[in-house]
N, C-alpha and C. Protein backbone atom coordinates (compact mmCIF):
# COMPACT_ATOMS: atom_id res chain seq x y z
N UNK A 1 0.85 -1.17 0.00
CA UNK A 1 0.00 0.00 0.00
C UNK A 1 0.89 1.24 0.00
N UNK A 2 0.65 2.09 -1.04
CA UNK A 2 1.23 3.58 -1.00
C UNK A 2 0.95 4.41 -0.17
N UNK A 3 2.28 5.12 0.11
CA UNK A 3 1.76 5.87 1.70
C UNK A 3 1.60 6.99 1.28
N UNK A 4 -0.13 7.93 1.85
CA UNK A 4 -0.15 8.63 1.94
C UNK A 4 0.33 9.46 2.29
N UNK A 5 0.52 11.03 1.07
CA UNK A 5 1.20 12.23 1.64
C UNK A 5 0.50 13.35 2.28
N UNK A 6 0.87 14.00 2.55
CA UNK A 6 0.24 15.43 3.62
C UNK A 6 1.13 16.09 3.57
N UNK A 7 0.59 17.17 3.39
CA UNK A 7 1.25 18.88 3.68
C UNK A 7 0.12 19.45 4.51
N UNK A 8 1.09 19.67 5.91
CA UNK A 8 1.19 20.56 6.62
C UNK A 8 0.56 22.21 6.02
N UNK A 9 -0.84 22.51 7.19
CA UNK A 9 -1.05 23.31 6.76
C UNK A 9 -0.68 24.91 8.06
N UNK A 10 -0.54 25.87 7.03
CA UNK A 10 -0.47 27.33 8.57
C UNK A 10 -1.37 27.13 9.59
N UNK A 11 -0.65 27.50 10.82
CA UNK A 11 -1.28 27.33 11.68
C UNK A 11 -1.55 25.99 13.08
N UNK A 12 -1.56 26.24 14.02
CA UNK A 12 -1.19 25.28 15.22
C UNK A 12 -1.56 26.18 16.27
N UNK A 13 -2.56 25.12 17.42
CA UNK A 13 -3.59 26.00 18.13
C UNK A 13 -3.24 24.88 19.17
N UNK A 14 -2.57 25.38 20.37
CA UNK A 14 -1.99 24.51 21.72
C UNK A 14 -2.96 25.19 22.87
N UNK A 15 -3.91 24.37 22.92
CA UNK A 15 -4.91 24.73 24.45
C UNK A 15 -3.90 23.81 25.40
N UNK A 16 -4.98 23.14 25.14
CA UNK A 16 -5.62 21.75 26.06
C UNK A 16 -4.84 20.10 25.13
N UNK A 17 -5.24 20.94 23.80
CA UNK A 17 -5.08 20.00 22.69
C UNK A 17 -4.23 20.60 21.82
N UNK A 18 -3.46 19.73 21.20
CA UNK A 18 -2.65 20.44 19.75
C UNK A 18 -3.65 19.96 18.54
N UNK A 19 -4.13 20.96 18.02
CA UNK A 19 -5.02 21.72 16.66
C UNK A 19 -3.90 21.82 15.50
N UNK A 20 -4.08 20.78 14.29
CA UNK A 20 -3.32 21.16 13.20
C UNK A 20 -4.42 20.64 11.88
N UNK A 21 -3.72 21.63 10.86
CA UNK A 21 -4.52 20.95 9.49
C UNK A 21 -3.73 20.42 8.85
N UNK A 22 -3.93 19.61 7.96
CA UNK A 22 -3.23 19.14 7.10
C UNK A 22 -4.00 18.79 5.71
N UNK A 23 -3.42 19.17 4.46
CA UNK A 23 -4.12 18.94 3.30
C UNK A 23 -3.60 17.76 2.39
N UNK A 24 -4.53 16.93 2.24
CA UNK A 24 -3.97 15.54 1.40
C UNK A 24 -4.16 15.25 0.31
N UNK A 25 -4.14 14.56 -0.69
CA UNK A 25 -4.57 14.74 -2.33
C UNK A 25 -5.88 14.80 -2.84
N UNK A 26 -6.90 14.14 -1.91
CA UNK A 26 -8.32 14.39 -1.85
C UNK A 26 -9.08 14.73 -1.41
N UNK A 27 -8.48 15.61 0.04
CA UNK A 27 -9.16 16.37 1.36
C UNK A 27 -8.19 16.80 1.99
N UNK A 28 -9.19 17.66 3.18
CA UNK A 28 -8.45 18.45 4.42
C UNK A 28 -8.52 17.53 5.28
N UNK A 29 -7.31 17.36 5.94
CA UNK A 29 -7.78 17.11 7.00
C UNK A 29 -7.26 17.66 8.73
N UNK A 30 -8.32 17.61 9.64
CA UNK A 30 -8.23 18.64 10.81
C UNK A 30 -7.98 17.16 11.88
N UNK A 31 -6.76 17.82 12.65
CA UNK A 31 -6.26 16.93 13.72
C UNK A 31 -6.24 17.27 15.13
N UNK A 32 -6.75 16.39 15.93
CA UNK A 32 -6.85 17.05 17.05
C UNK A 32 -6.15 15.93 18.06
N UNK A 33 -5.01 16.44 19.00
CA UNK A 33 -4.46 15.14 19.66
C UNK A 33 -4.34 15.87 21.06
N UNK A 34 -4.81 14.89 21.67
CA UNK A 34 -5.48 15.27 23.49
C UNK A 34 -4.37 13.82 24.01
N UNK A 35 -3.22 14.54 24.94
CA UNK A 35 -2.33 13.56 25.47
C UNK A 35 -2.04 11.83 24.45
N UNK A 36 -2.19 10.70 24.89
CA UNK A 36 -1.87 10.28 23.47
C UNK A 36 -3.31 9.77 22.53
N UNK A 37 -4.01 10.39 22.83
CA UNK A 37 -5.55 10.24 22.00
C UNK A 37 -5.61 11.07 20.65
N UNK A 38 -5.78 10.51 19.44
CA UNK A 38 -5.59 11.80 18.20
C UNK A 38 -7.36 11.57 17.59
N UNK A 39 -8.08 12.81 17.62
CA UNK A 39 -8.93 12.82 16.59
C UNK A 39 -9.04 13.52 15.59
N UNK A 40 -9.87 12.83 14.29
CA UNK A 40 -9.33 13.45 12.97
C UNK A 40 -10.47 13.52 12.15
N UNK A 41 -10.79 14.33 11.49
CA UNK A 41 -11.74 15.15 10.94
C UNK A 41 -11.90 15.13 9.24
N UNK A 42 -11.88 14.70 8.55
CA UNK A 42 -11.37 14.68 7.23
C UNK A 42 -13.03 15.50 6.20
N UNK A 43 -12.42 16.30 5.29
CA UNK A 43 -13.04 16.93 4.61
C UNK A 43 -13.25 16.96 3.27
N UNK A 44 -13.58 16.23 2.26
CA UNK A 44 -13.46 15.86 0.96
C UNK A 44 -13.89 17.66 0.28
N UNK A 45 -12.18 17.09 -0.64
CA UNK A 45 -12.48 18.79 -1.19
C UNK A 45 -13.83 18.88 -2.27
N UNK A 46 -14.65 17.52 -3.07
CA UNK A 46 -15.37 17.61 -3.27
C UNK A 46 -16.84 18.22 -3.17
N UNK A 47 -16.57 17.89 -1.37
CA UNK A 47 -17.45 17.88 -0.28
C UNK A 47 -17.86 19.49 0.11
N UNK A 48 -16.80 20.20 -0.08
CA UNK A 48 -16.50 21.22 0.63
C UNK A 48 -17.17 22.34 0.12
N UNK A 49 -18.46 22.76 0.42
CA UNK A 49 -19.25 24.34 -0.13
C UNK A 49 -18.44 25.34 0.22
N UNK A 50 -17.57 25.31 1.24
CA UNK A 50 -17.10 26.82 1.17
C UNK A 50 -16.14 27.01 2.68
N UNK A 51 -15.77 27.88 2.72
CA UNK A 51 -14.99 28.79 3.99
C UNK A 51 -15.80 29.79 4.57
N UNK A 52 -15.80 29.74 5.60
CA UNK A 52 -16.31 31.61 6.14
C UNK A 52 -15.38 31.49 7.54
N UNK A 53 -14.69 32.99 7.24
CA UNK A 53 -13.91 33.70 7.75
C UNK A 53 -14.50 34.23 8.84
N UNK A 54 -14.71 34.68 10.09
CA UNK A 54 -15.04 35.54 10.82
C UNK A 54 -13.95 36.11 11.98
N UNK A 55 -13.87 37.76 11.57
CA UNK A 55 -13.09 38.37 12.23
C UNK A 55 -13.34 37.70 13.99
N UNK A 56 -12.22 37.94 15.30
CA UNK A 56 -12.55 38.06 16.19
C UNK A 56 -11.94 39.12 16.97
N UNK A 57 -11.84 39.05 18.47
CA UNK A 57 -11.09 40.11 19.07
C UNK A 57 -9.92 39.53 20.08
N UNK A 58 -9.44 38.63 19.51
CA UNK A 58 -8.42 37.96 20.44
C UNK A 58 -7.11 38.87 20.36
N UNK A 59 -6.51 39.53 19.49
CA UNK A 59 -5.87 40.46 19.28
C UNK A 59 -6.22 41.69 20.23
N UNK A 60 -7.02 42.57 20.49
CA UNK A 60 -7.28 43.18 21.25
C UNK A 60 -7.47 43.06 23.00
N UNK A 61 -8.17 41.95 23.11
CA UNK A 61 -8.32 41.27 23.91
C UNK A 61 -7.11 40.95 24.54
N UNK A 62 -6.14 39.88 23.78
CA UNK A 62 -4.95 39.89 24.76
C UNK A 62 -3.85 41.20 25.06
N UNK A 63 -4.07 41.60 24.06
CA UNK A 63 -3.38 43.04 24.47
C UNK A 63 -3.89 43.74 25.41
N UNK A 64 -5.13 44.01 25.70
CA UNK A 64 -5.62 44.45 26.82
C UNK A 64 -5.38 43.51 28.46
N UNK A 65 -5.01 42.57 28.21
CA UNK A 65 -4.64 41.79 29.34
C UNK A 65 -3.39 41.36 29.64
N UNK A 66 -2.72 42.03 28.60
CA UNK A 66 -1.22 41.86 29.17
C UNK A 66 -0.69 43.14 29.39
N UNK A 67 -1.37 44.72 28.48
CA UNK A 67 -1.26 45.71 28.88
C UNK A 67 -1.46 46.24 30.46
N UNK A 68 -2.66 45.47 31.02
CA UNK A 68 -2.84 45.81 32.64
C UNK A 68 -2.14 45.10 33.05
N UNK A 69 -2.18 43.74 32.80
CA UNK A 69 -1.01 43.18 33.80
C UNK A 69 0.28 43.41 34.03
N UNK A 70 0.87 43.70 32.59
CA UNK A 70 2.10 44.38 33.13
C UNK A 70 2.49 45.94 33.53
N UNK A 71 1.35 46.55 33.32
CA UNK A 71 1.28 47.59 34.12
C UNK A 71 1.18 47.86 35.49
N UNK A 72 0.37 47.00 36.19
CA UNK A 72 -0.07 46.94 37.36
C UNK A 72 1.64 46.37 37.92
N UNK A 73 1.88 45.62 37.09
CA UNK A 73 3.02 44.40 37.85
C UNK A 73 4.27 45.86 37.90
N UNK A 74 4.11 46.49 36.72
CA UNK A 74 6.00 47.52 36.68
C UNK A 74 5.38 48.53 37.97
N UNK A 75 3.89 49.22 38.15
CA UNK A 75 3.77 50.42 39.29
C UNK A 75 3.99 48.95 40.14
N UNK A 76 4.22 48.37 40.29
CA UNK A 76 4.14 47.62 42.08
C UNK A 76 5.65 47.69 41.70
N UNK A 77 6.49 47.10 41.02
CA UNK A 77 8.01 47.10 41.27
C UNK A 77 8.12 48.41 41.20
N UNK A 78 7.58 49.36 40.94
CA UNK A 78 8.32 50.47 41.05
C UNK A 78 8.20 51.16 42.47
N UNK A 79 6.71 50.78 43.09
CA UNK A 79 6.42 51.08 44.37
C UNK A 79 7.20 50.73 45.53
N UNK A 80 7.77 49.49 45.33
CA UNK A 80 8.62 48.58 45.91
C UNK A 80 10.24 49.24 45.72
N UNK A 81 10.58 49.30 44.55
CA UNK A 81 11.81 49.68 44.45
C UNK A 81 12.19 51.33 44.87
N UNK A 82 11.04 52.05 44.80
CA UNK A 82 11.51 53.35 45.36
C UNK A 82 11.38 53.82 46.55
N UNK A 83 11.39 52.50 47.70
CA UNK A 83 11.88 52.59 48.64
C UNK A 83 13.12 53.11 49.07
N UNK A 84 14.14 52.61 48.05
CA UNK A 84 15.09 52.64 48.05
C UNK A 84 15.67 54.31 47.47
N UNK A 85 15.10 54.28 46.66
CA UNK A 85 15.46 55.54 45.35
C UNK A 85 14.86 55.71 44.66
N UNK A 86 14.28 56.90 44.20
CA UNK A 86 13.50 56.63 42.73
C UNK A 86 13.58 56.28 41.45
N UNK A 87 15.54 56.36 41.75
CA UNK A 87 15.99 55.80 40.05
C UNK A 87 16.21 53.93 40.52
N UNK A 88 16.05 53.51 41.48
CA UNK A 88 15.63 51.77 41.62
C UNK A 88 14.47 51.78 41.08
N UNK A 89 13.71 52.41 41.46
CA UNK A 89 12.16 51.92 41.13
C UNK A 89 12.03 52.49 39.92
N UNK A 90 12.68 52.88 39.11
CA UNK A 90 12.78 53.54 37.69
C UNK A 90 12.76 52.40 37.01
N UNK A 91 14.02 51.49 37.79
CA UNK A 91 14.85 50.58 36.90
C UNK A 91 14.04 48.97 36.74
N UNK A 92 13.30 48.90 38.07
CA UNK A 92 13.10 47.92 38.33
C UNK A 92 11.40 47.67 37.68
N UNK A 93 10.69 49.04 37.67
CA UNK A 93 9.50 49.24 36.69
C UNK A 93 9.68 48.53 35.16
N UNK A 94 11.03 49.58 34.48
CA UNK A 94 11.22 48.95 33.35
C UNK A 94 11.43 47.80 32.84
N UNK A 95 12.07 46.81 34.01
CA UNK A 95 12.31 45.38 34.08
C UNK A 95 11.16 44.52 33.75
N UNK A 96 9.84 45.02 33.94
CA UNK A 96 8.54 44.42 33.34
C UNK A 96 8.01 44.91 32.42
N UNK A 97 8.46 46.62 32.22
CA UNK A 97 7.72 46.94 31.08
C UNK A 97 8.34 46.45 30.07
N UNK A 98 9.46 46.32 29.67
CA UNK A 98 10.50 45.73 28.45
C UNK A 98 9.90 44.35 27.92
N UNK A 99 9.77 43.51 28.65
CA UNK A 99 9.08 42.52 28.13
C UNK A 99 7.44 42.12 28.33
N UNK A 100 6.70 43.27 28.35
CA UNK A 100 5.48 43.72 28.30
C UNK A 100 5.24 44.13 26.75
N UNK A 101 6.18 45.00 26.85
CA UNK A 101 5.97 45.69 25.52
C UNK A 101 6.33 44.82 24.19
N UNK A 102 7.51 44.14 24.62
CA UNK A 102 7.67 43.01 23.54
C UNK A 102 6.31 42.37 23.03
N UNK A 103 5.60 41.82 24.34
CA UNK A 103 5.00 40.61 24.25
C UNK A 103 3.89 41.54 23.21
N UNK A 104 3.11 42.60 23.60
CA UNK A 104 2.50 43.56 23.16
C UNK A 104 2.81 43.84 21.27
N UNK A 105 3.87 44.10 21.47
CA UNK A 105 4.68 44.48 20.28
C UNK A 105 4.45 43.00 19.43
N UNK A 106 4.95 41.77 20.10
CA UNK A 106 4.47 40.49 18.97
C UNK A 106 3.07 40.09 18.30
N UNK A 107 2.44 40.10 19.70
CA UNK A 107 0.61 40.07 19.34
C UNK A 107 0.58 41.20 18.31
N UNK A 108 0.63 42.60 18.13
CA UNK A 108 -0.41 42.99 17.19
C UNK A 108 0.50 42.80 15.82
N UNK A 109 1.74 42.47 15.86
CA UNK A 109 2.31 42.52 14.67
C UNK A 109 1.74 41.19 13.96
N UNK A 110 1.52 40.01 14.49
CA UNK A 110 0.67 38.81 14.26
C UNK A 110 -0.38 38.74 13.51
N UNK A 111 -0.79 39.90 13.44
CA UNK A 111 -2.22 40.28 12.97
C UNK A 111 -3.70 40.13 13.63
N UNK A 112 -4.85 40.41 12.91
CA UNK A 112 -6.11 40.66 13.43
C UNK A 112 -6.67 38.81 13.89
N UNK A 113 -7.19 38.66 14.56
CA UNK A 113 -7.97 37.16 14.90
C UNK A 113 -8.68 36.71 14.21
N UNK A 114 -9.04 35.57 13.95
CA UNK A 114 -9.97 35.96 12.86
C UNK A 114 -10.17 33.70 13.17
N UNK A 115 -11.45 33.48 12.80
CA UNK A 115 -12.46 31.95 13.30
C UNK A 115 -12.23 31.58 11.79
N UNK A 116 -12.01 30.38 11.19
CA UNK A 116 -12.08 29.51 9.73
C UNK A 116 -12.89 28.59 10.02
N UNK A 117 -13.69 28.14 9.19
CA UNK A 117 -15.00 26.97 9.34
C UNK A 117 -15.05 26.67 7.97
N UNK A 118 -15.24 25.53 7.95
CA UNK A 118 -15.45 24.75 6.51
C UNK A 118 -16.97 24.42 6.92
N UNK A 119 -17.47 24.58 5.43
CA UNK A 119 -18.87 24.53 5.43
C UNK A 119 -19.00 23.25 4.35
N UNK A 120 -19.66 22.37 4.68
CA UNK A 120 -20.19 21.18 3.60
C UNK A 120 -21.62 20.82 3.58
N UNK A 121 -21.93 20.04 2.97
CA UNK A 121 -23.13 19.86 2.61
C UNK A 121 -23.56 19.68 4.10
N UNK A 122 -23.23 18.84 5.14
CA UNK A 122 -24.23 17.95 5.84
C UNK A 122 -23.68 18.53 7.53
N UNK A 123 -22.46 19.19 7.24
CA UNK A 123 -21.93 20.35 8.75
C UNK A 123 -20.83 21.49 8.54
N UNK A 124 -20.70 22.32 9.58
CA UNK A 124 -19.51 22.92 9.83
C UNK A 124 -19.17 22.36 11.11
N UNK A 125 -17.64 22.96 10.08
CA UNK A 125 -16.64 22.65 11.48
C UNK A 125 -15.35 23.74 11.60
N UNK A 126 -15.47 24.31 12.50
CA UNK A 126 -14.42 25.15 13.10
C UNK A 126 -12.98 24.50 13.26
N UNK A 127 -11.95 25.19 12.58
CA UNK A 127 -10.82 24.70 12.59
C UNK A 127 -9.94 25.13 13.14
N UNK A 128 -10.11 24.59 14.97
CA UNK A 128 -9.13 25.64 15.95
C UNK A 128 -7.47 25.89 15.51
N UNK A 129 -7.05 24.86 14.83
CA UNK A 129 -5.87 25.64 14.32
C UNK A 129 -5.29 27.07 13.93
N UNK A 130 -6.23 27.54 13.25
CA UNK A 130 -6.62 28.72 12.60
C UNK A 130 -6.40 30.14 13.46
N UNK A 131 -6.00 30.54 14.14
CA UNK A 131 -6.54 31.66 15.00
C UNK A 131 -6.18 33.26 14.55
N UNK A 132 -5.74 33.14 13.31
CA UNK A 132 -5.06 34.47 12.69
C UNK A 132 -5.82 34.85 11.43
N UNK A 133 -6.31 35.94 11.05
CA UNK A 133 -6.31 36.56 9.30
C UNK A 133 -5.57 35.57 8.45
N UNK A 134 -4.13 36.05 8.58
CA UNK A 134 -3.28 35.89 7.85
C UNK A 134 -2.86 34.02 7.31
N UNK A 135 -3.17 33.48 8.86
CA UNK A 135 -3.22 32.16 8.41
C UNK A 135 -4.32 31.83 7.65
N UNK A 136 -5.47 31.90 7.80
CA UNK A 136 -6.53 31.92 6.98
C UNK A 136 -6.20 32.22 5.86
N UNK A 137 -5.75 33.34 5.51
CA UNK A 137 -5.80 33.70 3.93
C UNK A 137 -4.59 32.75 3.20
N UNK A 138 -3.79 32.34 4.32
CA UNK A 138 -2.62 31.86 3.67
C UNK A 138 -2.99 29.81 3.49
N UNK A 139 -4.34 29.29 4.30
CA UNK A 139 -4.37 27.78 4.41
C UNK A 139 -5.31 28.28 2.73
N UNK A 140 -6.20 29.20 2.84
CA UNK A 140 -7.13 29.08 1.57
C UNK A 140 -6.13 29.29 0.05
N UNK A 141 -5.43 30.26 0.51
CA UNK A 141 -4.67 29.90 -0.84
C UNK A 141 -3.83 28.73 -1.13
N UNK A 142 -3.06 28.11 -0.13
CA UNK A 142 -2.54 26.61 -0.38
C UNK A 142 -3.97 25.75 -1.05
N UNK A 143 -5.10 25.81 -0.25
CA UNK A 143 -6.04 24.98 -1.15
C UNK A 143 -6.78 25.08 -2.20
N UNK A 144 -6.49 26.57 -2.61
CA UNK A 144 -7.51 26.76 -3.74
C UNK A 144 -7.08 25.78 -4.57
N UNK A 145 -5.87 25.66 -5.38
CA UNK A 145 -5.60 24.50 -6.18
C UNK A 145 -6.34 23.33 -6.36
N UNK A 146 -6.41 22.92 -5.14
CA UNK A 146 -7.22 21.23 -5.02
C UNK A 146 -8.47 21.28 -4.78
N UNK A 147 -8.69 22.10 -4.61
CA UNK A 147 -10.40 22.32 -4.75
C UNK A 147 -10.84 23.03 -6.18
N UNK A 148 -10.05 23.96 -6.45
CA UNK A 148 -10.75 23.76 -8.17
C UNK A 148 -10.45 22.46 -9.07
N UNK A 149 -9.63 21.98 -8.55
CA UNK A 149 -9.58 20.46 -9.50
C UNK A 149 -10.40 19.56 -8.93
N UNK A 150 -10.19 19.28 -7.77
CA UNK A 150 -11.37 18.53 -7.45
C UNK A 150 -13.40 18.61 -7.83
N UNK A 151 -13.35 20.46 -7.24
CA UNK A 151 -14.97 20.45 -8.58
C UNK A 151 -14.64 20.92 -9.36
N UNK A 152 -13.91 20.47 -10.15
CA UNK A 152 -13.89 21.53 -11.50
C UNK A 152 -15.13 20.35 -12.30
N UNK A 153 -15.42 19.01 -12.27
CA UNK A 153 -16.45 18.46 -12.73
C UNK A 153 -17.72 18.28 -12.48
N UNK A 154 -17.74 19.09 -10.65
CA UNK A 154 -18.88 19.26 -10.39
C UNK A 154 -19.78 20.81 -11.29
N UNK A 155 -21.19 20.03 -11.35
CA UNK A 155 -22.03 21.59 -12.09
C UNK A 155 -22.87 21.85 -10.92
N UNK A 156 -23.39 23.19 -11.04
CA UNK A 156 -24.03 23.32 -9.99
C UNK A 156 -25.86 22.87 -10.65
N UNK A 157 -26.21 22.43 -9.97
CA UNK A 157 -27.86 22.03 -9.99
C UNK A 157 -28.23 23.01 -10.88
N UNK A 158 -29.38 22.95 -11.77
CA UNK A 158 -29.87 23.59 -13.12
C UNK A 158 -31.64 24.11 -11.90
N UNK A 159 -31.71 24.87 -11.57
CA UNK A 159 -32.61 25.81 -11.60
C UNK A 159 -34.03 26.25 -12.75
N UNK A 160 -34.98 25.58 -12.67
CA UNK A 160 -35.80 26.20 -13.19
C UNK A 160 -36.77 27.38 -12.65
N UNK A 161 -36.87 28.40 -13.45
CA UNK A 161 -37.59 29.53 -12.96
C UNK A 161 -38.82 29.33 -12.72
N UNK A 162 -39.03 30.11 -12.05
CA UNK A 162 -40.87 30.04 -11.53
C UNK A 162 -41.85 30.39 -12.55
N UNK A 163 -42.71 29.79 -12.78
CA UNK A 163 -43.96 30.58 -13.61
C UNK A 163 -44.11 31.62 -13.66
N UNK A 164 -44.49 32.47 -14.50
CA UNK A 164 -44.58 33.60 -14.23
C UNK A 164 -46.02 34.02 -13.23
N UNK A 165 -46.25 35.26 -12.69
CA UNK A 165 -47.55 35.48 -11.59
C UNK A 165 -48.37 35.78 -12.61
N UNK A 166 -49.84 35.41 -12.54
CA UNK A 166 -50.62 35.72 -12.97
C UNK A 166 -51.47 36.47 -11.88
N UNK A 167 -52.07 37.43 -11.48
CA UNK A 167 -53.14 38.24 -10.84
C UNK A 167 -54.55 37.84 -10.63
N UNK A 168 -54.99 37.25 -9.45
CA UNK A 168 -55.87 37.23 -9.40
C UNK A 168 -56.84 37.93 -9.83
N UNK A 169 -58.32 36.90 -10.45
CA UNK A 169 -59.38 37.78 -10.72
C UNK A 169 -59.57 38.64 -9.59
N UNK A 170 -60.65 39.69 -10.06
CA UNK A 170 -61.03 40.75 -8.83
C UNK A 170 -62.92 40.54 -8.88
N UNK A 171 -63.15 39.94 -7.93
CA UNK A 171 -64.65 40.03 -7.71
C UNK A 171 -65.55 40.77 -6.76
N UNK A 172 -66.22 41.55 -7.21
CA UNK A 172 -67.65 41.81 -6.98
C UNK A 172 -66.95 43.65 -7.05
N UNK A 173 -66.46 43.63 -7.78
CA UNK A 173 -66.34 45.09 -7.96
C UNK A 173 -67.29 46.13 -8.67
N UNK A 174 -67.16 47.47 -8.69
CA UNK A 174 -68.53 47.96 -9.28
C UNK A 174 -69.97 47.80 -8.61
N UNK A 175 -70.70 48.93 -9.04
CA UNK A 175 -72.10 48.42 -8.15
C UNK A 175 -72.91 47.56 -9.59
């Protein structure tokens, strides 16, 4: 038996669980491995109606929570250190803000947050891997390829139009 290949797709989402995608010659597929338990999700690019993107605020959000925290954390070393002097507690403030600001400085350069869901005929599914814009835009362009080849033979269902309206008679009008 020939061994299946995979490419590794952007993106890796470490809770609880390690979240990865991976795209294979006839689908996506979404991996989820909880200590040594792996579950796996597979998505036939056939299968696949679509993507939807939705912005979030995790970007803001953590910036706002590492902005107070390390704020709160440099006025307490500084409160602490200018016991001593005010250029200790100068020094010893900056000692948290420096890598506050980093951490600050990495998040927004990362870009905006943003949810990926594959939509198919029969569910969605959220692909915690995903947690960036940029990965998003960057897993959909790795797959556009294999998904226009894959439907490029599908047609979409033929639509017939409605009858046209005809207007009801009008009765008992006039005296």
């Amino acid at each position: 038996m020939a061994a299946r290949e995979y490419r590794r797709l952007p993106g890796t989402h470490r809770h609880y669980a390690i979240h990865t995608a991976w795209a294979g010659g006839t689908h996506l597929l979404a991996v989820e491995t909880i200590w040594a338990g792996e579950r796996r999700r597979r998505f036939y690019y056939r299968d696949i109606q679509g993507f939807l993107i939705q912005p979030t605020k995790f970007r803001r959000t953590m910036n706002l929570i590492s902005g107070i925290g390390f704020g709160l954390l440099a006025l307490l070393l500084f409160a602490l250190g200018a016991t001593d002097s005010p250029r200790s507690g100068a020094i010893t403030a900056l000692l948290a803000l420096v890598p506050g600001g980093a951490i600050l400085l990495v998040n927004s350069l990362r870009g905006p947050g943003a949810r990926l869901t594959v939509v198919t005929a029969v569910q969605s599914h959220e692909l915690p891997s995903v947690r960036r814009r940029r990965q998003a835009d960057e897993l959909l362009r790795l797959l556009d390829p294999e998904l226009r080849l894959a439907q490029a033979g599908l047609a979409a269902p033929a639509v017939e139009p409605p009858p046209p309206a005809v207007a009801p008679p009008i009765f008992g009008s006039g005296a």
